[in-house]
C-alpha atoms as a PDB file:
ATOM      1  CA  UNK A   1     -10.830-106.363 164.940  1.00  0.00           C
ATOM      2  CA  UNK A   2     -14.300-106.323 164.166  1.00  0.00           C
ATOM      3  CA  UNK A   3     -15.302-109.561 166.429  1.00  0.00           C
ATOM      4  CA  UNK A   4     -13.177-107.835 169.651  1.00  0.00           C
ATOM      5  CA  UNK A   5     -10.159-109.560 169.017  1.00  0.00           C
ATOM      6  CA  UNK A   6      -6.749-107.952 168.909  1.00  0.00           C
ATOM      7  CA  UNK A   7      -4.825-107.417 165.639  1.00  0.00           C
ATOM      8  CA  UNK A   8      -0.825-107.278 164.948  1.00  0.00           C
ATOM      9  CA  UNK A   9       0.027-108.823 168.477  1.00  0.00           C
ATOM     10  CA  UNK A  10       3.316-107.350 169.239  1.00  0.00           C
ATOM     11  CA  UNK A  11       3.354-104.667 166.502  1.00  0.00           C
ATOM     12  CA  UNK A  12       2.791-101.216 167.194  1.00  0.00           C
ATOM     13  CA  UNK A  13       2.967 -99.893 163.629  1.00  0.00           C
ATOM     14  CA  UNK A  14       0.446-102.740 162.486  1.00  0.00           C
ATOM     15  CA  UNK A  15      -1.858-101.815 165.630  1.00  0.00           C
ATOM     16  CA  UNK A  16      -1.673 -98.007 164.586  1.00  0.00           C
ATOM     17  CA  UNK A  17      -2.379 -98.803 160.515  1.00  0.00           C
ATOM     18  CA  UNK A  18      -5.531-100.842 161.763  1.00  0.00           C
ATOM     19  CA  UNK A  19      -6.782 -98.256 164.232  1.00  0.00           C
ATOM     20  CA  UNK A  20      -6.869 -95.070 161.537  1.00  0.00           C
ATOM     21  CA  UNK A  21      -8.463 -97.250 158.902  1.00  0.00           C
ATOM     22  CA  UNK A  22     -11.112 -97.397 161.541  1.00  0.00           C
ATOM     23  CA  UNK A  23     -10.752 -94.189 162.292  1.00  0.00           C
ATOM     24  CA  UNK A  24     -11.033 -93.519 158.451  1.00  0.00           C
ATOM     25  CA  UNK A  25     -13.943 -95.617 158.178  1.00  0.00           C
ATOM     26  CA  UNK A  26     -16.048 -94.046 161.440  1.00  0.00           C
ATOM     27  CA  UNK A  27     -15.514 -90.670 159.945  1.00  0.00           C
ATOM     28  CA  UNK A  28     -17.120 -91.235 156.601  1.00  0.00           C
ATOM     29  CA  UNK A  29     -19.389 -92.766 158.245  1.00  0.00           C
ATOM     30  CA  UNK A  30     -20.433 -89.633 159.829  1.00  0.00           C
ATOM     31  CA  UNK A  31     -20.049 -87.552 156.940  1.00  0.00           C
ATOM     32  CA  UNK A  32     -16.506 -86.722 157.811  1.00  0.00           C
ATOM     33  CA  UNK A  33     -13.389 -86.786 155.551  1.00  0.00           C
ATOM     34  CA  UNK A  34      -9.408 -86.892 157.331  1.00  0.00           C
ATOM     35  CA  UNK A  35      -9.110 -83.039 156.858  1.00  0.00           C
ATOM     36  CA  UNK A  36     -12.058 -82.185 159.123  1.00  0.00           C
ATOM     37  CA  UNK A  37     -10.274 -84.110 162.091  1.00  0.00           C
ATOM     38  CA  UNK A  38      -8.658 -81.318 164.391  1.00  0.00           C
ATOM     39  CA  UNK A  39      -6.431 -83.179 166.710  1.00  0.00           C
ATOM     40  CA  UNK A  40      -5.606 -86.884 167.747  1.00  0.00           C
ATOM     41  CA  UNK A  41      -4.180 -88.524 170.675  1.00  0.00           C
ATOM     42  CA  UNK A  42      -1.788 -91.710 170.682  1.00  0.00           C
ATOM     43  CA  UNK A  43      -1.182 -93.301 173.578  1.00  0.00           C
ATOM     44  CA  UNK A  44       1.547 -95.843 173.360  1.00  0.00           C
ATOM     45  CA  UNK A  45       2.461 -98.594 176.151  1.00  0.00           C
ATOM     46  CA  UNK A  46       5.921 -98.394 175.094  1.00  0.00           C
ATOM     47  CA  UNK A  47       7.552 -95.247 174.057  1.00  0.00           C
ATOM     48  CA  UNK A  48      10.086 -96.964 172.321  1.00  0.00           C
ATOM     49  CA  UNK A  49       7.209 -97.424 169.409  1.00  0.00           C
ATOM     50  CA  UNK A  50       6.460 -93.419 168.967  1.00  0.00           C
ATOM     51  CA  UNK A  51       8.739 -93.430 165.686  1.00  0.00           C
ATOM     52  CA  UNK A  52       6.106 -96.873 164.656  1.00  0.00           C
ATOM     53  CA  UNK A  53       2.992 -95.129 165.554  1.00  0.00           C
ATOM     54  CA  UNK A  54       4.187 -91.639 164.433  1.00  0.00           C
ATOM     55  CA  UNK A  55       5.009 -93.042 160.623  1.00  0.00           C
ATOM     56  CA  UNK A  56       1.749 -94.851 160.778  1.00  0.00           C
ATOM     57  CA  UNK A  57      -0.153 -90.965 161.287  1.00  0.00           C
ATOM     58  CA  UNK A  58       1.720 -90.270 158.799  1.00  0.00           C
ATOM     59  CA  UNK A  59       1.025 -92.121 156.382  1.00  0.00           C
ATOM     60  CA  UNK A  60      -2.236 -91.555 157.183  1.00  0.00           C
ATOM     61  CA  UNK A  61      -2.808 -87.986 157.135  1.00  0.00           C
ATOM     62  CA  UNK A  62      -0.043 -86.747 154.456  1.00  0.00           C
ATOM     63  CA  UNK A  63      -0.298 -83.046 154.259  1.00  0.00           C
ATOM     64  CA  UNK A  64      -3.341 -82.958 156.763  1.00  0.00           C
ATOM     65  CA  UNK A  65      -1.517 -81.753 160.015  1.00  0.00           C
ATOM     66  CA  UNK A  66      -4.096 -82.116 162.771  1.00  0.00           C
ATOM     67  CA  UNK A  67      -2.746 -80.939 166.325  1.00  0.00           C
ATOM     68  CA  UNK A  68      -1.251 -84.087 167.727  1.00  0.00           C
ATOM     69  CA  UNK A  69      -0.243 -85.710 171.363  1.00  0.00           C
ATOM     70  CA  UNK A  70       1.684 -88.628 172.016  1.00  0.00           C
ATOM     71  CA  UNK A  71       1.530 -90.128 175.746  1.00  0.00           C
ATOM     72  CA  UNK A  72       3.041 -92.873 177.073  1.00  0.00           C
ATOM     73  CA  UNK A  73       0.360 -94.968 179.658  1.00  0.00           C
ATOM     74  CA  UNK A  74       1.414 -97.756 182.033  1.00  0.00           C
ATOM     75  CA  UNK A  75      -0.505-100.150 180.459  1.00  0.00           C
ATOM     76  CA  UNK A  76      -4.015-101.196 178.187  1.00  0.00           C
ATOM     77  CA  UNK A  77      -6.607-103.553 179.740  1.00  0.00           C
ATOM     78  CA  UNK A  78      -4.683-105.835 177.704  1.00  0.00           C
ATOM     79  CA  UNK A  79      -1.404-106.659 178.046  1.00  0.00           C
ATOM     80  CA  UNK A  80      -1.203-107.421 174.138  1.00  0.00           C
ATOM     81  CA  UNK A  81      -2.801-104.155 173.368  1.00  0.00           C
ATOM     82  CA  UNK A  82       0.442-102.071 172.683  1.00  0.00           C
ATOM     83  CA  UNK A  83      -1.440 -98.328 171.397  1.00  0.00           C
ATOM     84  CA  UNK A  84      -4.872 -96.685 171.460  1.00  0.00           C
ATOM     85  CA  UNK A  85      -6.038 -93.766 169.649  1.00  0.00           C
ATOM     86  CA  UNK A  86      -8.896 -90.412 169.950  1.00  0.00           C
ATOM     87  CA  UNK A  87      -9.225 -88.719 166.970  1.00  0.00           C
ATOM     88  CA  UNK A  88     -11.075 -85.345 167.352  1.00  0.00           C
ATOM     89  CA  UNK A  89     -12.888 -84.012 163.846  1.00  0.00           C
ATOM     90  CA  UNK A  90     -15.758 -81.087 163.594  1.00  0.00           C
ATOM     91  CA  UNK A  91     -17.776 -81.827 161.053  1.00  0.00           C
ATOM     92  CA  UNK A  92     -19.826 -79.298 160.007  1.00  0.00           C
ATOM     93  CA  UNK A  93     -23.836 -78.886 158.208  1.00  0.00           C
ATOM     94  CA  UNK A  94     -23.955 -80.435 154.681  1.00  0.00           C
ATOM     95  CA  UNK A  95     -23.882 -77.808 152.015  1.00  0.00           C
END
């Protein structure tokens, strides 16, 4: 969360939703919108959750289909941390 704590202990799917509205949020920050992001990266400590963390991209991006990799890692710094995500967007002059 916003104080450095971790959200939806023990819930992939809630981990994923909260890490794209960030995500989200950092990209209109820049200027960006959800189409201009290219390609993402998931990385899952379980692979068990892909099907979690896939519905939450999603849900997410709709029609958008940015190029997308899944890996499984052996672990986060945290053990409760269960997914992290890269999202990759070019964002180009203002018109």
């Amino acid at each position: 969360d916003s104080r450095g704590g971790i959200v939806a202990r023990g819930d992939a799917y809630g981990q994923a939703v909260h890490i794209f509205r960030k995500i989200e949020a950092a990209l209109e920050e820049a200027g960006a919108r959800l189409p201009d992001v290219v390609r993402t990266r998931m990385f899952l400590a379980d692979i068990g959750d892909s099907e979690k963390v896939g519905r939450a991209h999603a849900e997410l991006f709709r029609e958008i289909r940015p190029a997308a990799t899944m890996v499984r890692v052996s672990g986060f710094i945290h053990p409760d941390i269960l997914v992290e995500i890269e999202a990759d967007a070019i964002v180009g002059e203002p018109e």
